[in-house]
N, C-alpha and C. Protein backbone atom coordinates (compact mmCIF):
# COMPACT_ATOMS: atom_id res chain seq x y z
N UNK A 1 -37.92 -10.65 -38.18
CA UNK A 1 -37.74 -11.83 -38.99
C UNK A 1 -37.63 -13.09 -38.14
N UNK A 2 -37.05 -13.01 -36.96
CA UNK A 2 -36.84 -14.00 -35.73
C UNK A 2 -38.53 -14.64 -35.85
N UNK A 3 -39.09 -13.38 -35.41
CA UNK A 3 -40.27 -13.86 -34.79
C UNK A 3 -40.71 -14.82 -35.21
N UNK A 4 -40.46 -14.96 -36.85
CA UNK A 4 -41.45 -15.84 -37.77
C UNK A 4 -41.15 -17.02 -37.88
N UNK A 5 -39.98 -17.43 -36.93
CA UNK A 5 -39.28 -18.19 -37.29
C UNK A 5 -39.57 -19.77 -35.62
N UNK A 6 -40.88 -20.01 -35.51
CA UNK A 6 -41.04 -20.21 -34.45
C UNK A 6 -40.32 -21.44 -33.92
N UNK A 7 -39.51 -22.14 -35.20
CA UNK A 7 -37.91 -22.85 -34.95
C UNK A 7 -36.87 -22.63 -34.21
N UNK A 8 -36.98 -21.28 -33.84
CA UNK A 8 -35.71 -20.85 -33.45
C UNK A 8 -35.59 -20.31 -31.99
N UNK A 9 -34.70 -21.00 -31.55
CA UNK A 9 -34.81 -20.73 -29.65
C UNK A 9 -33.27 -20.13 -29.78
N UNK A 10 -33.43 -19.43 -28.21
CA UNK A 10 -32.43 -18.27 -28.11
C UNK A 10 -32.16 -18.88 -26.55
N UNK A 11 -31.13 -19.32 -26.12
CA UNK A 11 -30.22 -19.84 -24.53
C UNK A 11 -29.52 -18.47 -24.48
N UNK A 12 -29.58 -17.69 -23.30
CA UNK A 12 -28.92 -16.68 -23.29
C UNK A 12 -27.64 -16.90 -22.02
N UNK A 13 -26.85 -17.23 -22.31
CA UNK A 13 -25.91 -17.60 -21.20
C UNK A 13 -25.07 -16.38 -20.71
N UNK A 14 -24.87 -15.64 -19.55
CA UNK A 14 -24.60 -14.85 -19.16
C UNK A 14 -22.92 -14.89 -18.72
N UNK A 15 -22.16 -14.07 -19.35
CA UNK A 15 -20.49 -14.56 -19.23
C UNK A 15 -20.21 -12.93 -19.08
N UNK A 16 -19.85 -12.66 -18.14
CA UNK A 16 -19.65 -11.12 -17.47
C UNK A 16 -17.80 -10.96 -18.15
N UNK A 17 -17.42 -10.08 -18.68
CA UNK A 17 -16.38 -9.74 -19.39
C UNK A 17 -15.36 -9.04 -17.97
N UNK A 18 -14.09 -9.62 -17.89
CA UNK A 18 -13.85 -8.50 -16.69
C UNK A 18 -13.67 -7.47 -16.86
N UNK A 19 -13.61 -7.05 -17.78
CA UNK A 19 -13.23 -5.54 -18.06
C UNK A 19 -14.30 -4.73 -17.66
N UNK A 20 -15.63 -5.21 -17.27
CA UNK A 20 -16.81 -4.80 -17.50
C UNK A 20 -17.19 -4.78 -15.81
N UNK A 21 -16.93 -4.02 -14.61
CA UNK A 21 -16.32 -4.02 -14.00
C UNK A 21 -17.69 -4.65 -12.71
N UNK A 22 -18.32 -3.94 -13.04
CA UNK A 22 -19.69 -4.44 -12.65
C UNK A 22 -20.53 -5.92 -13.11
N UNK A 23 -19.99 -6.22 -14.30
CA UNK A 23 -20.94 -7.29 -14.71
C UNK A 23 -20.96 -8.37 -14.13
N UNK A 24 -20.05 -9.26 -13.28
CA UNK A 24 -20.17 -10.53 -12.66
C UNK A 24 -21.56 -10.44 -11.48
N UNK A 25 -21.43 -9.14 -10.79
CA UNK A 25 -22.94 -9.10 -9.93
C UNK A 25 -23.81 -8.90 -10.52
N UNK A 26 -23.96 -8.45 -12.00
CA UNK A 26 -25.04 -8.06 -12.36
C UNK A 26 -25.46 -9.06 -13.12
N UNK A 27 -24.46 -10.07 -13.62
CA UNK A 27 -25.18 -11.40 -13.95
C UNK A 27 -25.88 -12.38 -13.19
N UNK A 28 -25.35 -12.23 -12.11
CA UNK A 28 -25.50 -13.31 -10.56
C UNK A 28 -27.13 -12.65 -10.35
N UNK A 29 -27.22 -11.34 -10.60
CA UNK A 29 -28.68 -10.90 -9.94
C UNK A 29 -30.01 -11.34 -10.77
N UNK A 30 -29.03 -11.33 -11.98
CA UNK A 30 -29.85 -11.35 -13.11
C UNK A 30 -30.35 -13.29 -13.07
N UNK A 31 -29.33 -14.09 -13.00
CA UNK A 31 -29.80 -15.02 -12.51
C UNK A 31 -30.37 -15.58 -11.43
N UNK A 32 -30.23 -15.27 -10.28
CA UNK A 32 -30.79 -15.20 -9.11
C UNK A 32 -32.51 -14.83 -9.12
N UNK A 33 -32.85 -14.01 -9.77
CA UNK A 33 -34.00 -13.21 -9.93
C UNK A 33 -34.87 -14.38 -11.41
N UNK A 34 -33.96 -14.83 -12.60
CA UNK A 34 -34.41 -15.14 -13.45
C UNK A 34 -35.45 -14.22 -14.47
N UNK A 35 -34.88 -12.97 -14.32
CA UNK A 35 -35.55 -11.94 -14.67
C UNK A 35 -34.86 -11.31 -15.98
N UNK A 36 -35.95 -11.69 -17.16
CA UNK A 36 -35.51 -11.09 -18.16
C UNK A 36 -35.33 -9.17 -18.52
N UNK A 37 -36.17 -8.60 -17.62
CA UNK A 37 -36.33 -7.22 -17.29
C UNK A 37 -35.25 -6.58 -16.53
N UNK A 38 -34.42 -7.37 -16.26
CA UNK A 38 -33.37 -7.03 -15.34
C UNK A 38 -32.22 -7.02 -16.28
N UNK A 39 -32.40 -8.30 -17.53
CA UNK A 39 -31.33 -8.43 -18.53
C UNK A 39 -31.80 -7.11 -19.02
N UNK A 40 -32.80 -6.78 -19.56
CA UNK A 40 -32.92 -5.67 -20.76
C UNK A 40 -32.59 -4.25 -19.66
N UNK A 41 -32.52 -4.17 -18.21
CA UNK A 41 -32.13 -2.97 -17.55
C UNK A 41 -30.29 -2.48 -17.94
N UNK A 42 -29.64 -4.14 -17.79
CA UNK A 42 -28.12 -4.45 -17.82
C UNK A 42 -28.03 -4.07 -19.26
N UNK A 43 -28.67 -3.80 -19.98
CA UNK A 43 -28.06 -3.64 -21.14
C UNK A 43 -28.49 -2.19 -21.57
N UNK A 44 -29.35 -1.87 -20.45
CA UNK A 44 -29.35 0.05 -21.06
C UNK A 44 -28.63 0.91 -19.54
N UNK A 45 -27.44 -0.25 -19.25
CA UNK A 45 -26.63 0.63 -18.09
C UNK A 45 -27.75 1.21 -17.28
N UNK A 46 -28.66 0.19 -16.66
CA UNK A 46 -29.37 0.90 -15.70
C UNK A 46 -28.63 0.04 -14.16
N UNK A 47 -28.84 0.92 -13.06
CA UNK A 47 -28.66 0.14 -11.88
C UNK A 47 -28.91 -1.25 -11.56
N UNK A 48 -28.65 -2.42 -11.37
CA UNK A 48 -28.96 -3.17 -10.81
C UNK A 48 -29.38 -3.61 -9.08
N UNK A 49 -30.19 -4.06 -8.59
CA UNK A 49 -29.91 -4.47 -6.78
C UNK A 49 -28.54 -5.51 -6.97
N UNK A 50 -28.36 -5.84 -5.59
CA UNK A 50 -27.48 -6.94 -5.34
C UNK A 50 -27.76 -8.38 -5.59
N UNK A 51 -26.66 -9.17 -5.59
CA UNK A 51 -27.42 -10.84 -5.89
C UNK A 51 -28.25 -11.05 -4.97
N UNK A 52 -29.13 -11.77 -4.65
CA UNK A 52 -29.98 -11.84 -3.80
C UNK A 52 -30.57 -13.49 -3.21
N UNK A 53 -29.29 -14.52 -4.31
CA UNK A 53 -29.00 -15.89 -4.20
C UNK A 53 -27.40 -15.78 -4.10
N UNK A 54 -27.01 -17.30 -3.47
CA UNK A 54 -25.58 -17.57 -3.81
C UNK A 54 -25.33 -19.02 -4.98
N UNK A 55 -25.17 -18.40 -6.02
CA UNK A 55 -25.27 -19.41 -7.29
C UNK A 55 -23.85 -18.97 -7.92
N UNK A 56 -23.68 -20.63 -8.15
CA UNK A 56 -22.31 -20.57 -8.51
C UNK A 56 -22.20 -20.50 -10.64
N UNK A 57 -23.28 -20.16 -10.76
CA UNK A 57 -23.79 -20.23 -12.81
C UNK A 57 -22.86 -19.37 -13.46
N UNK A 58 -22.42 -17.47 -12.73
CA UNK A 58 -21.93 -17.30 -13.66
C UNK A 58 -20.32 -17.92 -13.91
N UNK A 59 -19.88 -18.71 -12.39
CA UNK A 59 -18.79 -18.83 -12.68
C UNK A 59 -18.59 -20.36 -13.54
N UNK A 60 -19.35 -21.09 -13.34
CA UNK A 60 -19.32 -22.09 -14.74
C UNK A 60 -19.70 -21.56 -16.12
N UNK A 61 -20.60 -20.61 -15.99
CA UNK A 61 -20.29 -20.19 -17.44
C UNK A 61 -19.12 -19.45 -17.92
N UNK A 62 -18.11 -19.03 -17.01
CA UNK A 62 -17.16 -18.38 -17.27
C UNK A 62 -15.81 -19.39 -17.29
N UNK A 63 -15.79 -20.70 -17.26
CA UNK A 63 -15.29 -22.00 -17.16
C UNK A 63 -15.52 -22.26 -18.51
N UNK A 64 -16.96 -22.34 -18.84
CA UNK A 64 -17.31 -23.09 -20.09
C UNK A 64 -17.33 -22.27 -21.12
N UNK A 65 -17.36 -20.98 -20.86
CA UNK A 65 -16.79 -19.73 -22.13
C UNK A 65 -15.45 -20.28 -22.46
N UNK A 66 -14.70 -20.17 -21.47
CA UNK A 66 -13.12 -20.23 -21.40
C UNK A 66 -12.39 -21.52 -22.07
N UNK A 67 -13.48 -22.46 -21.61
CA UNK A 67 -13.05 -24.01 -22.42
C UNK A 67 -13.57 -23.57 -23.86
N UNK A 68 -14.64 -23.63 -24.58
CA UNK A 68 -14.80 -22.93 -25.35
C UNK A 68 -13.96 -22.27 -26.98
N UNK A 69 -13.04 -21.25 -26.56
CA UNK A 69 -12.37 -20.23 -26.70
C UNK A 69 -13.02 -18.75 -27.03
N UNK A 70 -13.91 -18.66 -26.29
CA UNK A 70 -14.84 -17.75 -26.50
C UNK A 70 -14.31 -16.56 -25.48
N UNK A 71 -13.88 -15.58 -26.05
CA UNK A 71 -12.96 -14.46 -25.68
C UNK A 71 -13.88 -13.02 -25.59
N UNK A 72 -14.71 -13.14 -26.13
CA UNK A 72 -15.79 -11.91 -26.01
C UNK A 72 -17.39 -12.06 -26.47
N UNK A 73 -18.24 -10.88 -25.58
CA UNK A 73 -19.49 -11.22 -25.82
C UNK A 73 -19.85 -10.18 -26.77
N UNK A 74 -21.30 -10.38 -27.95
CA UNK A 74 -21.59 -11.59 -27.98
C UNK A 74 -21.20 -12.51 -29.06
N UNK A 75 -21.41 -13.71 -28.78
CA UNK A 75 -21.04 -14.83 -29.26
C UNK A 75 -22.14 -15.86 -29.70
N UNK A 76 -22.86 -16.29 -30.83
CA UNK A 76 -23.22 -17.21 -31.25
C UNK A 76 -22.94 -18.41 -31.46
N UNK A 77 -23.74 -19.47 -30.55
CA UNK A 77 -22.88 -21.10 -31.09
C UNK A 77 -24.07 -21.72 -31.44
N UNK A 78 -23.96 -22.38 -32.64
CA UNK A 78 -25.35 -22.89 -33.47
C UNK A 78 -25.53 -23.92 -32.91
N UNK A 79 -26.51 -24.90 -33.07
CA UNK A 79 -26.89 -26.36 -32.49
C UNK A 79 -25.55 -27.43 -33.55
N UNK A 80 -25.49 -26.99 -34.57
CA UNK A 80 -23.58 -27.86 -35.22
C UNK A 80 -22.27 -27.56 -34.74
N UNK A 81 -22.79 -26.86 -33.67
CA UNK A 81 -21.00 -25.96 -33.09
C UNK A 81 -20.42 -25.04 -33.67
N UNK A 82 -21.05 -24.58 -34.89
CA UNK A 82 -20.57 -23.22 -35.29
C UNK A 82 -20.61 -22.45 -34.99
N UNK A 83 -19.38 -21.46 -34.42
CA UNK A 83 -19.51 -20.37 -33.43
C UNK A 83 -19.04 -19.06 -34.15
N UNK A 84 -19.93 -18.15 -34.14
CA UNK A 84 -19.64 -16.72 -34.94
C UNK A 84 -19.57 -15.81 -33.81
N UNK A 85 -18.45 -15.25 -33.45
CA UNK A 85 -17.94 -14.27 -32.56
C UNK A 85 -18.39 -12.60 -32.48
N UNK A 86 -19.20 -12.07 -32.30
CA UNK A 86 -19.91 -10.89 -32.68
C UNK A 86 -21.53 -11.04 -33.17
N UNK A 87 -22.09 -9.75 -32.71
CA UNK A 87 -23.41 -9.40 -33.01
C UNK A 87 -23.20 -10.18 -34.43
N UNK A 88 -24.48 -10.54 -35.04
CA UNK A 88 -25.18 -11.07 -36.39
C UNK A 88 -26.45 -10.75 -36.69
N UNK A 89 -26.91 -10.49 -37.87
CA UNK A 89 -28.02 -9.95 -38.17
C UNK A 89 -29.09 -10.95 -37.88
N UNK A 90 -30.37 -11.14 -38.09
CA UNK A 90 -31.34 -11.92 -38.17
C UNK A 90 -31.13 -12.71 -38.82
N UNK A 91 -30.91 -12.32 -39.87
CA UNK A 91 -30.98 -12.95 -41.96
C UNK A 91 -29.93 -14.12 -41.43
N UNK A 92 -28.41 -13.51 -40.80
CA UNK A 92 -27.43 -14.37 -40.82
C UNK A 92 -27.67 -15.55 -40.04
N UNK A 93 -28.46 -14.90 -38.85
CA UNK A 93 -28.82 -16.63 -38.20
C UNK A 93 -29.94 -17.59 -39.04
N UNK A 94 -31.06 -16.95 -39.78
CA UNK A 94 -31.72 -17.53 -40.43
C UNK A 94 -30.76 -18.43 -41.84
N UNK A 95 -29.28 -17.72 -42.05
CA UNK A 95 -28.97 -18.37 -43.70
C UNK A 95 -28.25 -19.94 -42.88
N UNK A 96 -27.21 -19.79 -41.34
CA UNK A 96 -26.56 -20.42 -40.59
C UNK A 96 -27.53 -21.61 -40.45
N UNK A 97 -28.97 -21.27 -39.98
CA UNK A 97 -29.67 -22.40 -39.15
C UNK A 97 -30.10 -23.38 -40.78
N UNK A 98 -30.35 -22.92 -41.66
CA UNK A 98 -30.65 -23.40 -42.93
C UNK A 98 -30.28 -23.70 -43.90
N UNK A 99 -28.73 -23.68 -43.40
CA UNK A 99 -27.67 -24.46 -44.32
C UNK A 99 -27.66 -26.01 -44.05
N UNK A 100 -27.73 -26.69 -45.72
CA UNK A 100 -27.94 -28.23 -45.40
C UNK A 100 -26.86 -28.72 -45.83
């Protein structure tokens, strides 16, 4: 339903959870690389390499989560600042973006 929707852009900002014990390197690599194939590896718990830049992104995004109050991923924030805390269906971002 996304697809059809050629309005609709997706910023994927990478905010590593600490609990998640691995994820701060595996965001850093993932940005470093700019590799979306590396996001879709991180998300079927496959290995990652090491960072392979020194970029300071995930820790401002973990600044600007925190200012925020954005406490867990994932997290939706619309272009009005409406922020829905958890996965959402398609439909729901399509009813959100098309509310007047």
């Amino acid at each position: 339903m996304i697809k059809s929707r050629r309005d609709i852009a997706f910023y994927i900002i990478l905010y590593p959870l600490p609990m998640h014990k691995e994820a701060f390197d595996k965001a850093k690599a993932i940005i470093c690389e700019k590799s979306l194939d590396m996001l879709e590896d991180a998300f079927e718990k496959k290995p990652l390499p090491k960072p392979k830049c020194d970029t300071r992104a995930v820790d401002e995004n973990i600044k600007l989560a925190q200012k925020l109050g954005i406490t867990g991923t994932p997290a939706v924030i619309f272009p009005d600042g409406v922020l829905i805390p958890g996965a959402i269906s398609a439909e729901a971002i399509i009813r959100q973006i098309d509310k007047k």
